[in-house]
C-alpha atoms as a PDB file:
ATOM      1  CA  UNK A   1     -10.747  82.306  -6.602  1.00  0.00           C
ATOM      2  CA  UNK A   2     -11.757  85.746  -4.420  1.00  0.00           C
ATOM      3  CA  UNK A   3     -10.797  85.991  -1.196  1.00  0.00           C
ATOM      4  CA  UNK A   4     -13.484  86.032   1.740  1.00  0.00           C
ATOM      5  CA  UNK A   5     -14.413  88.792   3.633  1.00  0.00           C
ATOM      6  CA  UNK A   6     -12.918  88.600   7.108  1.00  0.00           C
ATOM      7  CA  UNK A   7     -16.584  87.678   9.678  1.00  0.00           C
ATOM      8  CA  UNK A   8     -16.867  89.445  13.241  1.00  0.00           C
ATOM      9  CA  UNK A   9     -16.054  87.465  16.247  1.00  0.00           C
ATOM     10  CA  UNK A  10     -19.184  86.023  18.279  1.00  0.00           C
ATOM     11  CA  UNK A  11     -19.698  87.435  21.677  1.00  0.00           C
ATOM     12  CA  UNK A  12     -19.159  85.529  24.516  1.00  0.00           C
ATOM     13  CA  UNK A  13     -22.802  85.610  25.767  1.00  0.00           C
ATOM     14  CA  UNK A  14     -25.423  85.437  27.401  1.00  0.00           C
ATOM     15  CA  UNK A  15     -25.465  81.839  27.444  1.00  0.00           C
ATOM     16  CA  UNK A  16     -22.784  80.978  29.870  1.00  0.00           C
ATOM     17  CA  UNK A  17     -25.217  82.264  32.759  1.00  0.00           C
ATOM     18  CA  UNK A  18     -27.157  78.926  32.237  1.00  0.00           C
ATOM     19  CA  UNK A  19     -24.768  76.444  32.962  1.00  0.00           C
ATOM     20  CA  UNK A  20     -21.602  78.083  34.909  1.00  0.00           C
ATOM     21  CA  UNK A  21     -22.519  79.757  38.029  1.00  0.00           C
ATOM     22  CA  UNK A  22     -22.682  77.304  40.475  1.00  0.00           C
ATOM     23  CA  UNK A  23     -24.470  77.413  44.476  1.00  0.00           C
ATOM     24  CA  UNK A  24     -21.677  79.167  46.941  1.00  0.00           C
ATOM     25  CA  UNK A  25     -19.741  80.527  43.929  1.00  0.00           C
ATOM     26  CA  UNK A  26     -18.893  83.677  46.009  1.00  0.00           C
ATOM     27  CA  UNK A  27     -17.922  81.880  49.377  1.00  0.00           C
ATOM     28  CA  UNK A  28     -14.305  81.502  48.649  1.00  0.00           C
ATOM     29  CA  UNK A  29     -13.347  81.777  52.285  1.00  0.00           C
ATOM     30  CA  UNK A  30     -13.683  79.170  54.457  1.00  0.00           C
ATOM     31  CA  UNK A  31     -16.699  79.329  56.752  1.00  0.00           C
ATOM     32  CA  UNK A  32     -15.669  81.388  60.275  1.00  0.00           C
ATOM     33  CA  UNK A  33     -11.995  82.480  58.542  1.00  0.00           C
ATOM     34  CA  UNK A  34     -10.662  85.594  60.564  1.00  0.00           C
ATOM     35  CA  UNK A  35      -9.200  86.326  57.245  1.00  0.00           C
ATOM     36  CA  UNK A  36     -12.462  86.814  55.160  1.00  0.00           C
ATOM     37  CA  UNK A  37     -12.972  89.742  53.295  1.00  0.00           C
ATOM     38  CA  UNK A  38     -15.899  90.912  51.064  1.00  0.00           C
ATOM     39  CA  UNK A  39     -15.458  92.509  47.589  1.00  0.00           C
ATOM     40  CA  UNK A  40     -18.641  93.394  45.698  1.00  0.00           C
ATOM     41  CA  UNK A  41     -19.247  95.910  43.280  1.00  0.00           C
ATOM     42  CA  UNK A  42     -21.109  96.210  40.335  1.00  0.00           C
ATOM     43  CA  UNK A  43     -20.740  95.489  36.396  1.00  0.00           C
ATOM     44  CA  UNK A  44     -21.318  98.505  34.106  1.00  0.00           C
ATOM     45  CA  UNK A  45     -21.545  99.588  30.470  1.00  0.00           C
ATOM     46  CA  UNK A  46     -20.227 102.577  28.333  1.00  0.00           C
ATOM     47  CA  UNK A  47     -22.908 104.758  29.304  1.00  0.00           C
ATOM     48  CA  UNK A  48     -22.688 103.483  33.351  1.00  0.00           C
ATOM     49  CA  UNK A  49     -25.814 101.062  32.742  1.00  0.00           C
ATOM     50  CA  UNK A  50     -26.015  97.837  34.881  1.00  0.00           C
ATOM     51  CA  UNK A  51     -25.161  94.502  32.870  1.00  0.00           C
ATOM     52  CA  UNK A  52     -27.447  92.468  34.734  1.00  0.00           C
ATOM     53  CA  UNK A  53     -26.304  88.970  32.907  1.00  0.00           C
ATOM     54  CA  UNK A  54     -22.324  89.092  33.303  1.00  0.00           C
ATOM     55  CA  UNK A  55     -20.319  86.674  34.554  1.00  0.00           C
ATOM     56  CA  UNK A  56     -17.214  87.568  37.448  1.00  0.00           C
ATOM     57  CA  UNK A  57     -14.635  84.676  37.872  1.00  0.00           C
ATOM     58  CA  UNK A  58     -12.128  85.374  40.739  1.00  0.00           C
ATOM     59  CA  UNK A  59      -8.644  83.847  41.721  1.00  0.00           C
ATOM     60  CA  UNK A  60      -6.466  85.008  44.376  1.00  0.00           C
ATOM     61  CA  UNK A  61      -3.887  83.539  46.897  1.00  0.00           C
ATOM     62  CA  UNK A  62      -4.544  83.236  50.796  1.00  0.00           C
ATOM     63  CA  UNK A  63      -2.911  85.490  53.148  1.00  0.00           C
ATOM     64  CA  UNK A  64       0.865  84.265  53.026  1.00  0.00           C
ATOM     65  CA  UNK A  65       0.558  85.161  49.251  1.00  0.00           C
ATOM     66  CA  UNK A  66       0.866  81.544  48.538  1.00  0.00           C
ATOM     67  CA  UNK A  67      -1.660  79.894  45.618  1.00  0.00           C
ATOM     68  CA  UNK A  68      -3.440  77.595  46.809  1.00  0.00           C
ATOM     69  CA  UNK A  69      -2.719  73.838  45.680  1.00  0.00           C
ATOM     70  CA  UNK A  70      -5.733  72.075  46.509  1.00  0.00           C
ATOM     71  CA  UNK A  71      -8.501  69.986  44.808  1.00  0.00           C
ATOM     72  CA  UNK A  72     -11.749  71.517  44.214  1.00  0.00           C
ATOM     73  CA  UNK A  73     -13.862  72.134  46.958  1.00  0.00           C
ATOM     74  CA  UNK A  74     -17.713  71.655  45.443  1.00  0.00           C
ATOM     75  CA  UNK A  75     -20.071  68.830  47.161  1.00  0.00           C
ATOM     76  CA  UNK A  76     -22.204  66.869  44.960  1.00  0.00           C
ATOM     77  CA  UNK A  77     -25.500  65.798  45.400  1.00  0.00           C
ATOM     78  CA  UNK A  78     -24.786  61.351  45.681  1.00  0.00           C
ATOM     79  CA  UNK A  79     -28.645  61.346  44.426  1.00  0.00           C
ATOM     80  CA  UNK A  80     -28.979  63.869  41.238  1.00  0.00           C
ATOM     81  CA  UNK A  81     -25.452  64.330  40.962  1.00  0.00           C
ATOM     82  CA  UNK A  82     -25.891  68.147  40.938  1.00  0.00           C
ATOM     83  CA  UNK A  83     -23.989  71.079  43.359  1.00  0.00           C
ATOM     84  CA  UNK A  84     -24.608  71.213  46.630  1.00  0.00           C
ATOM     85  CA  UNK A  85     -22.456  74.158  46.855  1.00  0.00           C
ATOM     86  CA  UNK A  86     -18.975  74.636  48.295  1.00  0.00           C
ATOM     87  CA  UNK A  87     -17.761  72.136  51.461  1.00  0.00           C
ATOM     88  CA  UNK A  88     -17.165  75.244  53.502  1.00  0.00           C
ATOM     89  CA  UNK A  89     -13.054  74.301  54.313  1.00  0.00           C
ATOM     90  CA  UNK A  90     -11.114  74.394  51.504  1.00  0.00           C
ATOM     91  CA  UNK A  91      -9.643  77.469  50.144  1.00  0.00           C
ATOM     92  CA  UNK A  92      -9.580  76.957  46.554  1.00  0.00           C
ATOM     93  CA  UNK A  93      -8.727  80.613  46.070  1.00  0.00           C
ATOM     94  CA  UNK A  94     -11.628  80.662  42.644  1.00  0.00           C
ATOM     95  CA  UNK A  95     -14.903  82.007  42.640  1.00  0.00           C
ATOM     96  CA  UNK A  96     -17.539  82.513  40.194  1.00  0.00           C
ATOM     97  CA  UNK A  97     -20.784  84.650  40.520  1.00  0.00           C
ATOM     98  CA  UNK A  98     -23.372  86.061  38.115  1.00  0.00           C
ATOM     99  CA  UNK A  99     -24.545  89.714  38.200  1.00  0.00           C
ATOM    100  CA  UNK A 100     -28.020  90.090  39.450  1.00  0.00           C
ATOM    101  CA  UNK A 101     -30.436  91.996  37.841  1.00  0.00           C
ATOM    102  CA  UNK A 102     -28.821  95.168  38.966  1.00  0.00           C
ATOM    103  CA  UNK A 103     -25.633  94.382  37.978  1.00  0.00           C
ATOM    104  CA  UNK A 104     -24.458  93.344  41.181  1.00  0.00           C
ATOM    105  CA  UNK A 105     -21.933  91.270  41.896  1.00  0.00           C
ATOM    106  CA  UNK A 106     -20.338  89.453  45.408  1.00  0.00           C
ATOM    107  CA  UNK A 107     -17.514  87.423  46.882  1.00  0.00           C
ATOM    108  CA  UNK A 108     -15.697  86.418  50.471  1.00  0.00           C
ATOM    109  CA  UNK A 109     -12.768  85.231  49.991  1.00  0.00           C
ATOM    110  CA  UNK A 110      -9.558  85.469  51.870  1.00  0.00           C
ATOM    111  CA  UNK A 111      -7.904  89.074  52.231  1.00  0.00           C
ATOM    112  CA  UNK A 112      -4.908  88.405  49.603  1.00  0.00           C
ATOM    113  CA  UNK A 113      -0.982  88.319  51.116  1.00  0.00           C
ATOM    114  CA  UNK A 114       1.946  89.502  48.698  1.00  0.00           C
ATOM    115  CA  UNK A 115       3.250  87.902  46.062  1.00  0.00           C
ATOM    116  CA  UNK A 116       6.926  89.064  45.002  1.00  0.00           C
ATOM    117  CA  UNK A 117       7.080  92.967  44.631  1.00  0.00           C
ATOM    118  CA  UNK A 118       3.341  93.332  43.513  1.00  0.00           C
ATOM    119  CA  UNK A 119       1.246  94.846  46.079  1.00  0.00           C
ATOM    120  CA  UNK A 120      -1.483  92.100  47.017  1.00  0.00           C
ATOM    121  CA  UNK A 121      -4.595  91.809  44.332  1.00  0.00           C
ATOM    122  CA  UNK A 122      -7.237  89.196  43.068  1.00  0.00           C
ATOM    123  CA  UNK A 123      -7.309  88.340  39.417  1.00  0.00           C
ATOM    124  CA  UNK A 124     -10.933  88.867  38.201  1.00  0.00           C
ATOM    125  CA  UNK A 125     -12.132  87.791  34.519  1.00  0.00           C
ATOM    126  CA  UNK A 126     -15.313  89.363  33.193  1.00  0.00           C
ATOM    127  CA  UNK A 127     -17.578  87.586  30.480  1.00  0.00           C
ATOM    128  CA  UNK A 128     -20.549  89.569  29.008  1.00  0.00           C
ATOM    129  CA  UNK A 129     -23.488  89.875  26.379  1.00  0.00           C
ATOM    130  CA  UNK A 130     -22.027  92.358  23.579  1.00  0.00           C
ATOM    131  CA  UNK A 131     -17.853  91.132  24.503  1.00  0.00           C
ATOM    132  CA  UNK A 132     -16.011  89.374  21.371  1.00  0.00           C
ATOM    133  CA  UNK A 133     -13.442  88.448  24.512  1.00  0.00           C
ATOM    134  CA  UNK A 134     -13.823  88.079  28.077  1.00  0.00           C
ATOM    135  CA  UNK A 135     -11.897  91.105  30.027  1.00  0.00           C
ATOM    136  CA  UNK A 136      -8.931  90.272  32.547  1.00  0.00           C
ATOM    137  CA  UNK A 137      -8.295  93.003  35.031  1.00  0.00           C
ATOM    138  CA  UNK A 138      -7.155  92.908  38.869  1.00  0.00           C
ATOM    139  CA  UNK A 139      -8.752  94.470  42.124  1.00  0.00           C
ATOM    140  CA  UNK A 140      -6.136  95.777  44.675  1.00  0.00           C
ATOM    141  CA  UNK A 141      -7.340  96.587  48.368  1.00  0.00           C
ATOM    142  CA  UNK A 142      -7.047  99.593  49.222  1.00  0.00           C
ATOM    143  CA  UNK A 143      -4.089  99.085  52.089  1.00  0.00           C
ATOM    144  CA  UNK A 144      -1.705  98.971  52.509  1.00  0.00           C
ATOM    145  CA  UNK A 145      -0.886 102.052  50.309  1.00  0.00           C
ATOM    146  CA  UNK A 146       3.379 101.414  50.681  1.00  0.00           C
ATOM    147  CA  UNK A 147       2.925  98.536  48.744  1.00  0.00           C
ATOM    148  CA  UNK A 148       0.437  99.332  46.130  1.00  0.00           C
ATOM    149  CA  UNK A 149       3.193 102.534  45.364  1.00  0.00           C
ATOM    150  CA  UNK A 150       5.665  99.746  44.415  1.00  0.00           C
ATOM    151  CA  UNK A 151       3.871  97.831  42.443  1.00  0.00           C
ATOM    152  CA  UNK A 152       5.161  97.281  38.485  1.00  0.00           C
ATOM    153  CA  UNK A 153       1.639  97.217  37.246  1.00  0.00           C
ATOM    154  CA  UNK A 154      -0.037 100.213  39.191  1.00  0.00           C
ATOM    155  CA  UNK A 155       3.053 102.248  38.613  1.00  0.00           C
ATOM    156  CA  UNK A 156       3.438 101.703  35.075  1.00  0.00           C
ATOM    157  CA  UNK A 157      -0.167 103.458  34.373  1.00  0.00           C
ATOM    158  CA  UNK A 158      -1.014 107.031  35.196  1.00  0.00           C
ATOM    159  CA  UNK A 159      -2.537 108.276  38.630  1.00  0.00           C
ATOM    160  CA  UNK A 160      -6.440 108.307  37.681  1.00  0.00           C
ATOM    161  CA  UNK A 161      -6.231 104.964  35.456  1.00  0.00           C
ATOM    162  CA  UNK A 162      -4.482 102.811  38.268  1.00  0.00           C
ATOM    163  CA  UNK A 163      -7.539 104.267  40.271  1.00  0.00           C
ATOM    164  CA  UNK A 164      -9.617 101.987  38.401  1.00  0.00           C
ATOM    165  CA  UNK A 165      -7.603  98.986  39.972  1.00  0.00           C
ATOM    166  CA  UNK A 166      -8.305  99.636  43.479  1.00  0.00           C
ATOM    167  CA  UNK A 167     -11.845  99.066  45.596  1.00  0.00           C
ATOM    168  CA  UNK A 168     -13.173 101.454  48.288  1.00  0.00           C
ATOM    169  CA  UNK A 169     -12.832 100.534  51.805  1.00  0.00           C
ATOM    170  CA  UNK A 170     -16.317  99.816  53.668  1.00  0.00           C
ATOM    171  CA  UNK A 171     -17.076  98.395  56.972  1.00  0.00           C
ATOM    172  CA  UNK A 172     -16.268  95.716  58.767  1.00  0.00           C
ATOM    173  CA  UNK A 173     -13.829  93.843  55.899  1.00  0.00           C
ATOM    174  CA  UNK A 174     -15.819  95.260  52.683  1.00  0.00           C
ATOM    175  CA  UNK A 175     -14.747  96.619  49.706  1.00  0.00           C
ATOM    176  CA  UNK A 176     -16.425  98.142  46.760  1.00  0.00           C
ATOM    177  CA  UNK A 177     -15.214  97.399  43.267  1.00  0.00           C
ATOM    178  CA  UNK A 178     -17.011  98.995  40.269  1.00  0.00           C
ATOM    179  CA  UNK A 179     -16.338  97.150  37.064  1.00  0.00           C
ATOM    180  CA  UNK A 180     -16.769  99.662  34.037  1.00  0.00           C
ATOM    181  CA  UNK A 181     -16.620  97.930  30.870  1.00  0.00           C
ATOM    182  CA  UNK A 182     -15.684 101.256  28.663  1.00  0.00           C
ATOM    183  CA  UNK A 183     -16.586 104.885  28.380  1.00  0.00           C
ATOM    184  CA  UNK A 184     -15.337 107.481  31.141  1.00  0.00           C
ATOM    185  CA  UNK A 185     -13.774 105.973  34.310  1.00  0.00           C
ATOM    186  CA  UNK A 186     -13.177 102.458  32.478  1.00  0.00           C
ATOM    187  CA  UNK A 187     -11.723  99.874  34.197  1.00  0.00           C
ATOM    188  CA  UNK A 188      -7.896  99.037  33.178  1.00  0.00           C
ATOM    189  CA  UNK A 189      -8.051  95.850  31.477  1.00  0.00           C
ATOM    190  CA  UNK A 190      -4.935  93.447  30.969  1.00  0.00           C
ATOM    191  CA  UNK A 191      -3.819  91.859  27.687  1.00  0.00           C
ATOM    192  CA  UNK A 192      -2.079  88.269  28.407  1.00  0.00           C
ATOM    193  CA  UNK A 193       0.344  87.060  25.120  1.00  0.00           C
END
């Protein structure tokens, strides 16, 4: 008997835009929060072309550092039984939002506290058309700079690469994270065993 050709891996898309996003993916924080942040960027191929059909899932802790250990916080509709979207006071400390058509992607959620001797950062995961494996990375804000210098991830990769980790201060609690899936200026991406 021959042996069989090893096949490709299936991507992991398009077809999880359908059915995963949900309404109030992106409002992580709870409504009025003084803690609420905004990260948004955009998701972007080899040659810096928009992937208007990826997926972003985020996870981060509130702002003792502490995960949060609470239920879901999605509303259902009692008559159809679909989302209503988000109830608007539990930190759940997950999002998930779709690119739009530009690429564009958007959260508020709760400016992340320290956990242990890594600087503060939300976990993203990235699913798109053309991936054999969705991409794990992190997003550090850009302050406080002491403890992003201490960190064991950012200070185990060289100066421009760690770059890629950390989003550009805007106004008025808004950051700016660029997702670049490969090519110059690529994102760092994490391997989990």
């Amino acid at each position: 008997m021959s042996a069989l050709e090893p096949t490709p891996s299936h991507t992991v898309g398009p077809f999880y835009g359908y059915a995963l996003p949900f309404p109030g993916g992106g409002d992580i924080a709870p409504a009025g929060h003084p803690d609420t942040v905004t990260v948004h960027g955009r998701v972007l191929d080899g040659e810096g072309t928009p992937v208007p059909d990826a997926l972003v899932e985020v996870w981060g802790p509130g702002p003792d550092g502490e995960l949060p250990r609470v239920g879901g916080s999605m509303r259902r509709d009692p008559v159809t039984g679909g989302f209503l979207g988000r109830n608007g006071t539990d930190f759940t400390g997950f999002g998930r939002v779709p690119t739009d058509a530009d690429g564009h992607w958007a959260v508020r959620t709760l400016r992340p506290g320290r956990r242990g001797a890594s600087a503060p950062y939300l976990s993203l995961c990235v699913f798109a058309r053309g991936l054999t494996h969705h991409l794990f990375t992190r997003v550090y804000l850009p302050e406080p700079a002491d403890a992003r210098a201490a960190d064991p991830l950012l200070a185990s990769l060289p100066p421009g690469r760690a770059a890629t980790l950390v989003a550009g201060a805007e106004p008025r609690g808004t950051y700016r994270f660029d997702i670049r899936l490969q090519g110059e200026g690529e994102t760092v991406f994490l391997e989990f065993a």
